[in-house]
Protein backbone atom coordinates (compact mmCIF):
# COMPACT_ATOMS: atom_id res chain seq x y z
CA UNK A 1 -4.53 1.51 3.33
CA UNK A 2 -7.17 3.59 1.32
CA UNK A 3 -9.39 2.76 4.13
CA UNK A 4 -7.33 3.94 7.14
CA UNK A 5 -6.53 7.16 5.65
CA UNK A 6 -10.78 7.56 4.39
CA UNK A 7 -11.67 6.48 8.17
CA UNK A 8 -8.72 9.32 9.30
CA UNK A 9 -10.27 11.76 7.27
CA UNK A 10 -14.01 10.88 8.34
CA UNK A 11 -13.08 10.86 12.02
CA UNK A 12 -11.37 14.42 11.76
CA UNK A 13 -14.15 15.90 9.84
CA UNK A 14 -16.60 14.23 12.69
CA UNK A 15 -14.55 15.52 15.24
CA UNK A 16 -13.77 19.55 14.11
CA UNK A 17 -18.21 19.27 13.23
CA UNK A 18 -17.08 20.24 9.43
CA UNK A 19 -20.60 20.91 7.33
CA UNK A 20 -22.31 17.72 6.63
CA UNK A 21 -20.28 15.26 8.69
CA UNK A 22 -21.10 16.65 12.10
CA UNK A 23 -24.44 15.26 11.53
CA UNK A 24 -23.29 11.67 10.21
CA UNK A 25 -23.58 8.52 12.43
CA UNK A 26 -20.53 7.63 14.76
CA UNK A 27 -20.92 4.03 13.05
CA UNK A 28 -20.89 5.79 9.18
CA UNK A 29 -18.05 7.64 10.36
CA UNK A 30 -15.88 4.83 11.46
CA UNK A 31 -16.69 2.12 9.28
CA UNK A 32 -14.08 2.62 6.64
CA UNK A 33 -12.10 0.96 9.83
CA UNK A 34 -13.76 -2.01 10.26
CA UNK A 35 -13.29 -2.59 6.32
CA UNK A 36 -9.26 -2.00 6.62
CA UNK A 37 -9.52 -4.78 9.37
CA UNK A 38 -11.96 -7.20 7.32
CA UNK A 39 -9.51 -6.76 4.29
CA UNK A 40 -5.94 -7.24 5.61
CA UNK A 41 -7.63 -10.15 7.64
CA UNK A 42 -8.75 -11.37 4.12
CA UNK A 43 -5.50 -10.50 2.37
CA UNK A 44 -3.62 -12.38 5.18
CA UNK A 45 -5.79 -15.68 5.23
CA UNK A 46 -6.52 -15.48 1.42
CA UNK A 47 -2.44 -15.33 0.64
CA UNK A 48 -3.03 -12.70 -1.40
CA UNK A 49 -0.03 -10.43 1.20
CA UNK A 50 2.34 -13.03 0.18
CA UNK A 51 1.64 -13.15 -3.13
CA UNK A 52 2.38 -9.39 -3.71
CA UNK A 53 5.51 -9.41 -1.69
CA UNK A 54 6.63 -12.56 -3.59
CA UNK A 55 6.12 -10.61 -6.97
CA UNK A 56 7.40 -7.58 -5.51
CA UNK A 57 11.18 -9.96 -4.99
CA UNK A 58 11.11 -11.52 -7.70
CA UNK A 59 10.88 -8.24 -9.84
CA UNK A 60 13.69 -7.09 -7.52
CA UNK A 61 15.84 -9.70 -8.91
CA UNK A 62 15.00 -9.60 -12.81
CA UNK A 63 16.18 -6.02 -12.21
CA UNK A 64 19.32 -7.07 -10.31
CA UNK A 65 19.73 -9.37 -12.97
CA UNK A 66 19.17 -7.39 -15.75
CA UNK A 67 21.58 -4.70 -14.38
CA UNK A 68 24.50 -7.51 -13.98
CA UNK A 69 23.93 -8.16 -17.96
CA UNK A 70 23.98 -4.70 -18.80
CA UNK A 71 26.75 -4.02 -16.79
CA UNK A 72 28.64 -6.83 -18.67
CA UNK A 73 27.52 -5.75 -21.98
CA UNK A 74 29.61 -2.17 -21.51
CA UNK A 75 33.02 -1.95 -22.67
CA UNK A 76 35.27 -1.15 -19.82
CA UNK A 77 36.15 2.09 -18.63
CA UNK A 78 40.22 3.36 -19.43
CA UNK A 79 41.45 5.42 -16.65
CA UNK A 80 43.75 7.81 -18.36
């Protein structure tokens, strides 16, 4: 994602001819967009997408979990 938003920010700078970028290469400018395609085709193929979002559940449900044995560790409420 770092890379999309560095090629977004090259390619605007290219565009408006801001200072130094006006005189970069096109292929300078927009190769921060050919890495964000070379790494989530790595990430994908390498399992290394899945792996995140697995971690990212299963931290999801320690939480959840957690929560439920907090929640049970509270005395109970009295409604007056």
């Amino acid at each position: 994602m770092y890379f999309l938003g560095l090629g977004l920010i090259l390619l605007g700078l290219k565009w408006l001819e801001i200072s130094v970028f006006a005189s970069w290469d096109w292929w300078l400018v927009l190769s921060p967009f050919l890495l964000a395609v070379l790494w989530w085709s790595w990430a994908d193929q390498s399992g290394y997408s899945k792996k995140k979002e697995s971690e990212k559940m299963d931290q999801r449900k320690r939480d959840r979990i957690e929560k439920s044995r907090a929640a049970l560790r509270e005395p109970p409420q009295r409604r007056h």
